[in-house]
C-alpha atoms as a PDB file:
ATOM      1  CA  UNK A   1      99.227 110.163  95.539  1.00  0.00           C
ATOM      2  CA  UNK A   2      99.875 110.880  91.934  1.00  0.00           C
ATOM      3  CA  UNK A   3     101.058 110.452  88.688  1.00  0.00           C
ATOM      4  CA  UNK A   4     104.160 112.338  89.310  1.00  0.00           C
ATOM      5  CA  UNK A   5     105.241 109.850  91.974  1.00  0.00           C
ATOM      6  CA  UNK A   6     105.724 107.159  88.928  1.00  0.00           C
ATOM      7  CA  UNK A   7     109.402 108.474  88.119  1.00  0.00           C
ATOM      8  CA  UNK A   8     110.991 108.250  90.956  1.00  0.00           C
ATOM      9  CA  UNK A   9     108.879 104.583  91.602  1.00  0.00           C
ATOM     10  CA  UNK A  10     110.198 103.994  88.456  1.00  0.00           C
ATOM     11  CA  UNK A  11     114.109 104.504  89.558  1.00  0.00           C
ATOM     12  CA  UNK A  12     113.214 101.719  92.391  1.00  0.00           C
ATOM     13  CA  UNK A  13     112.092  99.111  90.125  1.00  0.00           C
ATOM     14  CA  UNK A  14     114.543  99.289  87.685  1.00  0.00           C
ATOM     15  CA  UNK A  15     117.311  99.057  90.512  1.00  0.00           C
ATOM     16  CA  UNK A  16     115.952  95.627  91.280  1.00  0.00           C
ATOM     17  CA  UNK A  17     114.993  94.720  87.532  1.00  0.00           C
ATOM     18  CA  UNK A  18     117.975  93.647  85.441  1.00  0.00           C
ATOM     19  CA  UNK A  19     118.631  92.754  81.841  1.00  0.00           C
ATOM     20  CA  UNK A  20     117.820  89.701  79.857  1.00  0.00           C
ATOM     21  CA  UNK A  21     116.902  86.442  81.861  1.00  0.00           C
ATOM     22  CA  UNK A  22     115.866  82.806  80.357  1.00  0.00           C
ATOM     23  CA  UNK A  23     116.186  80.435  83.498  1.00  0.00           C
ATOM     24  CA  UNK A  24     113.752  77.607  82.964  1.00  0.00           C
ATOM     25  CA  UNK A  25     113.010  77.668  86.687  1.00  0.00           C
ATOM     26  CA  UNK A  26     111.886  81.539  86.651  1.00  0.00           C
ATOM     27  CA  UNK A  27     108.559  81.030  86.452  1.00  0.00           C
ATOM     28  CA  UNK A  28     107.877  84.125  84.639  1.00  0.00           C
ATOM     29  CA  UNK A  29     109.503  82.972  81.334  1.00  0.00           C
ATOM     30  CA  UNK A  30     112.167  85.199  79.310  1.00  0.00           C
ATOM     31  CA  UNK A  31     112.186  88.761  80.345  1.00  0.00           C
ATOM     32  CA  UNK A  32     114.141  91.745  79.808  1.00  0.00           C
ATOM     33  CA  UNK A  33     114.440  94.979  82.400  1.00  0.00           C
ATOM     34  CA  UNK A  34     111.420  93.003  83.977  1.00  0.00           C
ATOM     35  CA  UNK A  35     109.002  92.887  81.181  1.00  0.00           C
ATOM     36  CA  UNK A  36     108.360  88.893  80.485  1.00  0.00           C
ATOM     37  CA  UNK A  37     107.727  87.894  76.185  1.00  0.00           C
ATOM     38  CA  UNK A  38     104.472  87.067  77.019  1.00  0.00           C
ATOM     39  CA  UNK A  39     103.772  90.439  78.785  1.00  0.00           C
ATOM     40  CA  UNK A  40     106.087  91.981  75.846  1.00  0.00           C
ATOM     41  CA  UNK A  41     104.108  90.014  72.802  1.00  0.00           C
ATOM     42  CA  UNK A  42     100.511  91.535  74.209  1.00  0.00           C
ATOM     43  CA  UNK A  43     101.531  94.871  74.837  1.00  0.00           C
ATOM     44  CA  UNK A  44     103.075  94.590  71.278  1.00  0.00           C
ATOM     45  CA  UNK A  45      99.892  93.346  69.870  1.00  0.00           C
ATOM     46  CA  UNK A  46      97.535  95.643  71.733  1.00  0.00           C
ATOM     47  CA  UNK A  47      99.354  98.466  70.129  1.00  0.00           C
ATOM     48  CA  UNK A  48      99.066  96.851  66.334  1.00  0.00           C
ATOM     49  CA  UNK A  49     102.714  96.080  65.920  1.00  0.00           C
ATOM     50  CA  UNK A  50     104.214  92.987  65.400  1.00  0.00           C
ATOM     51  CA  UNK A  51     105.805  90.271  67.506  1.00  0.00           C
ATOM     52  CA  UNK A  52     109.405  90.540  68.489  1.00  0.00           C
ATOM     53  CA  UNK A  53     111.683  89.419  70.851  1.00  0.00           C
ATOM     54  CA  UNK A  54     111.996  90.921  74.677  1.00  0.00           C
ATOM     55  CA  UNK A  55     115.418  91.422  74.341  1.00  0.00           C
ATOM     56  CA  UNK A  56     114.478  94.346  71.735  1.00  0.00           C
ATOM     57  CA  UNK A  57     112.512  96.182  74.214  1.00  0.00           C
ATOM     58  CA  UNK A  58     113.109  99.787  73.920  1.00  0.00           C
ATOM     59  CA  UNK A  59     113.269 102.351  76.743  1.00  0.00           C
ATOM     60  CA  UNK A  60     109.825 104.334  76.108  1.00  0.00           C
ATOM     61  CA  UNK A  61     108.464 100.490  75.692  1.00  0.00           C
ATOM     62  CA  UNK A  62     109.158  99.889  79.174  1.00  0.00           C
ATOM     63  CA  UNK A  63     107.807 102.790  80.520  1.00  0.00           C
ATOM     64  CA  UNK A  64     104.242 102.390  78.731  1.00  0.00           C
ATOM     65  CA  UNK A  65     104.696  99.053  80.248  1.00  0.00           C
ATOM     66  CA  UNK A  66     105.006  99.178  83.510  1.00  0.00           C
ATOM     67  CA  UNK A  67     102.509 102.120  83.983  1.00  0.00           C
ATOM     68  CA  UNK A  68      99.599 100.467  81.787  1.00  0.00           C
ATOM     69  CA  UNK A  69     100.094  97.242  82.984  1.00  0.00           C
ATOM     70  CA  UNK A  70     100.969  97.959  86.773  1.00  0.00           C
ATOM     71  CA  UNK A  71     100.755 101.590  87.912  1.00  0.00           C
ATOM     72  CA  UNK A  72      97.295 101.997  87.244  1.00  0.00           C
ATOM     73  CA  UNK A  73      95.911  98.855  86.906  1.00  0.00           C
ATOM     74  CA  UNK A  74      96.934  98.060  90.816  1.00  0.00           C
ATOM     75  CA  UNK A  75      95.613 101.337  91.833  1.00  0.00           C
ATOM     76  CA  UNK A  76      98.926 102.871  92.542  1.00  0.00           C
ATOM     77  CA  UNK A  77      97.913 106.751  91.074  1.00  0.00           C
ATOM     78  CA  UNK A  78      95.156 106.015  94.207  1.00  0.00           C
ATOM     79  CA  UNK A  79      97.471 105.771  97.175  1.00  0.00           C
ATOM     80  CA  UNK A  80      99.596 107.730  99.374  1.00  0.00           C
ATOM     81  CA  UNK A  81     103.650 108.117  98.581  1.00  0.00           C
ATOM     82  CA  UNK A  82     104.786 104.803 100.004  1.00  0.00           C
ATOM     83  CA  UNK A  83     102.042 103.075  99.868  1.00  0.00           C
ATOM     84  CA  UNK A  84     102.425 103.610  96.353  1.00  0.00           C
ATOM     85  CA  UNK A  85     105.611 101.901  95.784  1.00  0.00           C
ATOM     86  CA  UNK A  86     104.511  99.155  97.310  1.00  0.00           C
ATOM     87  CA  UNK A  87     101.829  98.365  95.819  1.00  0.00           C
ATOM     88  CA  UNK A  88     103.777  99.268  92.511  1.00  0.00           C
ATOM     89  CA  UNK A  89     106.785  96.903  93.149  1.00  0.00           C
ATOM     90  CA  UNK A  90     104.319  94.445  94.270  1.00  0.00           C
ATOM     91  CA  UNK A  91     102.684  94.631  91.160  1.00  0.00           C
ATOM     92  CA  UNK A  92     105.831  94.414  89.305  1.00  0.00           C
ATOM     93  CA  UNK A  93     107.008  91.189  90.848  1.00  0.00           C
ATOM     94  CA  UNK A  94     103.948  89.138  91.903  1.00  0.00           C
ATOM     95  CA  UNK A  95     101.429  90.316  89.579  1.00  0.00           C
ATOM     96  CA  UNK A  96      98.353  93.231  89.902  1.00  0.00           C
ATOM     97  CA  UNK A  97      95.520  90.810  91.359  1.00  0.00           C
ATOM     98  CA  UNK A  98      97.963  89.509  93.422  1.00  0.00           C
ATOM     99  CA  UNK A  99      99.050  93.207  94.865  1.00  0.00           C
ATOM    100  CA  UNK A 100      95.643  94.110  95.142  1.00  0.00           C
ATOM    101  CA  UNK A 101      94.888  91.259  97.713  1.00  0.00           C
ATOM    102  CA  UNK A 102      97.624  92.340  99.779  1.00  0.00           C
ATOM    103  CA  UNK A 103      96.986  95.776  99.909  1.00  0.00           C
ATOM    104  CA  UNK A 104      93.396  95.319 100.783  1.00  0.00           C
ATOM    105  CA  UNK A 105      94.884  92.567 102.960  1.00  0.00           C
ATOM    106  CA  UNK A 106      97.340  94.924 105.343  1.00  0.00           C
ATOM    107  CA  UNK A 107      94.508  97.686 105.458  1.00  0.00           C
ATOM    108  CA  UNK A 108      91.480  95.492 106.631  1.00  0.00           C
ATOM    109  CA  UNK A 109      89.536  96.239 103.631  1.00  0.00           C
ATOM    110  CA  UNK A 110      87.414  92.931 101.785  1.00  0.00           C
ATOM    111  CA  UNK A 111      89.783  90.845 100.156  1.00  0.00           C
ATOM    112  CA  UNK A 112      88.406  90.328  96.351  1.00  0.00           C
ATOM    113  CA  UNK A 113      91.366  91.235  94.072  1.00  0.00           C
ATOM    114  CA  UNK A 114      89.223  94.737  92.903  1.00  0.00           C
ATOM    115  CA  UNK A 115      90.335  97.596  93.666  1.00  0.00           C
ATOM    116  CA  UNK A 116      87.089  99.922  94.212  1.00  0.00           C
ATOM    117  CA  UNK A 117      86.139 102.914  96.362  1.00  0.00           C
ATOM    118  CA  UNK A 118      85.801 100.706  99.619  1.00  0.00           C
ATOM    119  CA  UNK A 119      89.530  99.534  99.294  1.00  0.00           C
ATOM    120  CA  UNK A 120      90.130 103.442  98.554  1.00  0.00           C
ATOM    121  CA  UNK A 121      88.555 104.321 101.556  1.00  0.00           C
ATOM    122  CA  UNK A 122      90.269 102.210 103.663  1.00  0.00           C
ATOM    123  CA  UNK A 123      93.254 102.972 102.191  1.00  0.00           C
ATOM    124  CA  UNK A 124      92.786 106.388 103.050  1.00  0.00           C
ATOM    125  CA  UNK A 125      91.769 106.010 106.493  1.00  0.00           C
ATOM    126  CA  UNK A 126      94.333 103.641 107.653  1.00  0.00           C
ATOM    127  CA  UNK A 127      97.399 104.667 109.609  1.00  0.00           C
ATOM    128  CA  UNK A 128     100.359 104.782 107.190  1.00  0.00           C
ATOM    129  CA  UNK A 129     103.233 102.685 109.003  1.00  0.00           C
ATOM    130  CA  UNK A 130     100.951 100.148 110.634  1.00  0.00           C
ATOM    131  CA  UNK A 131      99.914  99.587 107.165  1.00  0.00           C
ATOM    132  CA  UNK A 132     103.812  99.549 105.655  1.00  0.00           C
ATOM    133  CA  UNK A 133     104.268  97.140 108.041  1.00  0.00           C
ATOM    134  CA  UNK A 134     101.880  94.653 107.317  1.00  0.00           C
ATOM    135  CA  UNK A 135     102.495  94.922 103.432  1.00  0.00           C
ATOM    136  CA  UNK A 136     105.660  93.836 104.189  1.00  0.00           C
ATOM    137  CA  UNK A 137     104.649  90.867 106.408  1.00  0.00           C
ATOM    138  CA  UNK A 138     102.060  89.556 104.358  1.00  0.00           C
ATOM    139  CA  UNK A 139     105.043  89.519 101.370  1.00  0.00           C
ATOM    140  CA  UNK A 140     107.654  87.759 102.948  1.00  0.00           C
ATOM    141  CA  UNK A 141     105.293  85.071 104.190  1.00  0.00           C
ATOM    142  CA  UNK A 142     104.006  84.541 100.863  1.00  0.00           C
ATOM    143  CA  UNK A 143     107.909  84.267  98.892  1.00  0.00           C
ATOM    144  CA  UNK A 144     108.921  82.091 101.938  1.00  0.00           C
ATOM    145  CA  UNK A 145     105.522  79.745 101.040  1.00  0.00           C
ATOM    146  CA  UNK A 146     106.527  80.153  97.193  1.00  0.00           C
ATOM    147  CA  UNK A 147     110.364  78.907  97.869  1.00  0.00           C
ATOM    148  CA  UNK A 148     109.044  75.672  99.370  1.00  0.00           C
ATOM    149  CA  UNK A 149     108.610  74.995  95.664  1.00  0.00           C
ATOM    150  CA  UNK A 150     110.370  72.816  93.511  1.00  0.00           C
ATOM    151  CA  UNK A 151     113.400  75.004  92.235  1.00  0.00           C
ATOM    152  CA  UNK A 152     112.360  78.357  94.228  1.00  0.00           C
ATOM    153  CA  UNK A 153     114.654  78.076  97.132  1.00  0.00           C
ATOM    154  CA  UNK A 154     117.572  79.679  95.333  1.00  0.00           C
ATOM    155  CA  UNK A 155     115.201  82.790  94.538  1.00  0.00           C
ATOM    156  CA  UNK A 156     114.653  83.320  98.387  1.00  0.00           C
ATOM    157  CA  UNK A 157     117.739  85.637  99.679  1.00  0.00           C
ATOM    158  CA  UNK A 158     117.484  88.120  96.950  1.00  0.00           C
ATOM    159  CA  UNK A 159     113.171  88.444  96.960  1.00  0.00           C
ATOM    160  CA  UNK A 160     114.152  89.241 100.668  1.00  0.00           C
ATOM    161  CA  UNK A 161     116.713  91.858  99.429  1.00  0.00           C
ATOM    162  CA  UNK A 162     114.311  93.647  97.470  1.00  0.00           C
ATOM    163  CA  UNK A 163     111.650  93.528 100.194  1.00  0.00           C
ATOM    164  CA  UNK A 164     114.272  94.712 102.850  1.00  0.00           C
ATOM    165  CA  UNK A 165     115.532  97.420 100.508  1.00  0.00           C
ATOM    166  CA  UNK A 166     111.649  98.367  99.836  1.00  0.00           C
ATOM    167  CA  UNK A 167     111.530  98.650 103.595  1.00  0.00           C
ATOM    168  CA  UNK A 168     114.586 100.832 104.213  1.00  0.00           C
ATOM    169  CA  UNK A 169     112.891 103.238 100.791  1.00  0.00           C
ATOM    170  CA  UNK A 170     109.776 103.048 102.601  1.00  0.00           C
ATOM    171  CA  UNK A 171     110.951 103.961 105.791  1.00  0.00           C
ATOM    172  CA  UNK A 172     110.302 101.598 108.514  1.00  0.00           C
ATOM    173  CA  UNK A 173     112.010 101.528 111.471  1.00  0.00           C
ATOM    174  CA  UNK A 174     114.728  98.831 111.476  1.00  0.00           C
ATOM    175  CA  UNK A 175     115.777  99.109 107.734  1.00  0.00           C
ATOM    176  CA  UNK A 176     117.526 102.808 108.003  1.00  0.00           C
ATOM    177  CA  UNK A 177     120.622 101.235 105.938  1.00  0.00           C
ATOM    178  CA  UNK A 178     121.129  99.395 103.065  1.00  0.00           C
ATOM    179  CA  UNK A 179     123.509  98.069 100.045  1.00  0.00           C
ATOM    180  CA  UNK A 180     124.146 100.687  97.866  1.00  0.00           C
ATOM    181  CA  UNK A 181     123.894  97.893  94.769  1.00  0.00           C
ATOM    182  CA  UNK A 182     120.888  95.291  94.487  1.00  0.00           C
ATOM    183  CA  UNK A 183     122.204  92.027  95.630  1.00  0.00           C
ATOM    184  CA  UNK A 184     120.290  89.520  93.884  1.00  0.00           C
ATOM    185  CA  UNK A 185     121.559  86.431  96.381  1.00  0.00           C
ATOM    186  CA  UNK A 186     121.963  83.169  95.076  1.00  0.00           C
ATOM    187  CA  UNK A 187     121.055  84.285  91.417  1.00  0.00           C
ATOM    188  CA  UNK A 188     121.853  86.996  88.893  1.00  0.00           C
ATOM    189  CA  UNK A 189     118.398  88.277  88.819  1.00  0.00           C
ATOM    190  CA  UNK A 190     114.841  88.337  91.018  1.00  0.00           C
ATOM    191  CA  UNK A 191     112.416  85.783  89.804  1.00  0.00           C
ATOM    192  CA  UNK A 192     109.570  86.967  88.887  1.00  0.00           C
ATOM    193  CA  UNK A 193     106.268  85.499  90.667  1.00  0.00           C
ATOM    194  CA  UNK A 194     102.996  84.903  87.693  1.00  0.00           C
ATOM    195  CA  UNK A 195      99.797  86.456  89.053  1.00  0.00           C
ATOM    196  CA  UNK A 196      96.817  84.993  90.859  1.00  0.00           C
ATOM    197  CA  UNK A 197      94.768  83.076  88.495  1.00  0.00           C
ATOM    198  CA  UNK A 198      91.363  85.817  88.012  1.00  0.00           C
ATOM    199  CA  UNK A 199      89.075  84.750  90.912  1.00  0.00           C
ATOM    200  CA  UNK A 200      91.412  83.066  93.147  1.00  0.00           C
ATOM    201  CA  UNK A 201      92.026  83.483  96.643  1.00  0.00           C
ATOM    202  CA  UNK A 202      95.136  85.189  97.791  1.00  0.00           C
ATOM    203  CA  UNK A 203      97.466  82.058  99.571  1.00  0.00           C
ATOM    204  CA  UNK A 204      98.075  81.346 102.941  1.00  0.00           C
ATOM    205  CA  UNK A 205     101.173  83.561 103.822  1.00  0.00           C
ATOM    206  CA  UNK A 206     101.512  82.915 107.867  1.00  0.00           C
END
């Protein structure tokens, strides 16, 4: 339930995260070790340097990333170990409003995208692998709603390979063994999902 958890967090996400993707129907635009140009261009810009191209991303780049724009933005410093990667992978590959929803989602707390002390508390209260479990649910039903779309269906088999191999890292029952390699299924890479417009509704997933 810490910082310290982010390394080894880290090591998960960038097993499932690969190198430079432009397929026009990955919906998250050109990205790089998981970092799209538009995610790239206003971290760049935040930190007063100038624009340049994903594929030019640098190591210590992607680290500031991924824990200012995910870690601790979807409350992930907040939660138990687990839980925590979860929420952080989550993050990573359907966006932080999005991850919020579903965490508040499989722990019964009010579903409004912010994570405050009432999601805390419920996240603190509720039993560990029940909660796991429904995570887990809620996030296949929504990439098996999302490859009904136009182009998506190809991304299905390896989103369900990272889930499953979040699972097994996890540890719930039923996922004890997995590839040693991320298979990515019908594509080279895992799409990446674009967040939850602010204010909206987290979509029907069952």
């Amino acid at each position: 339930m810490a910082k310290e958890n982010l390394p080894d967090s880290m090591r998960f996400i960038m097993k499932w995260e690969g190198g430079l993707v432009d397929d026009p129907d990955d919906r998250g635009g050109r990205t790089n070790k998981g970092v799209t140009q538009k995610v790239y261009d206003s971290w760049r810009s935040r930190s007063g340097q100038p624009a340049r191209d994903v594929k030019q991303i640098g190591d210590e780049e992607v680290q500031a990333i991924y824990e200012g724009n995910y870690w601790t933005p979807a409350g992930c410093d907040l939660l138990r170990r687990g839980l925590d990667l979860a929420q952080f992978d989550t993050a990573v590959n359907m966006g932080t409003g999005r991850a919020v929803r579903i965490l508040q989602e499989a722990v019964g707390a009010g579903v409004d995208g912010q994570f405050g002390p009432s999601t805390k508390s419920a996240c603190d209260a509720c039993d560990l692998g029940t909660a796991l479990i429904r995570y887990t649910q809620i996030r296949e039903g929504l990439y098996k709603r999302f490859a009904q779309a136009p182009g998506q269906a190809k991304f299905l088999k390896g989103w369900m390979n990272r889930l499953n191999d979040l699972r097994r890292e996890v540890g719930l029952p039923g996922f004890e063994r997995g590839p040693e390699e991320p298979d990515f299924g019908d594509t080279s890479y895992i799409a990446r999902i674009p967040d939850l417009p602010k204010g909206s509704q987290l979509e029907r997933w069952d």
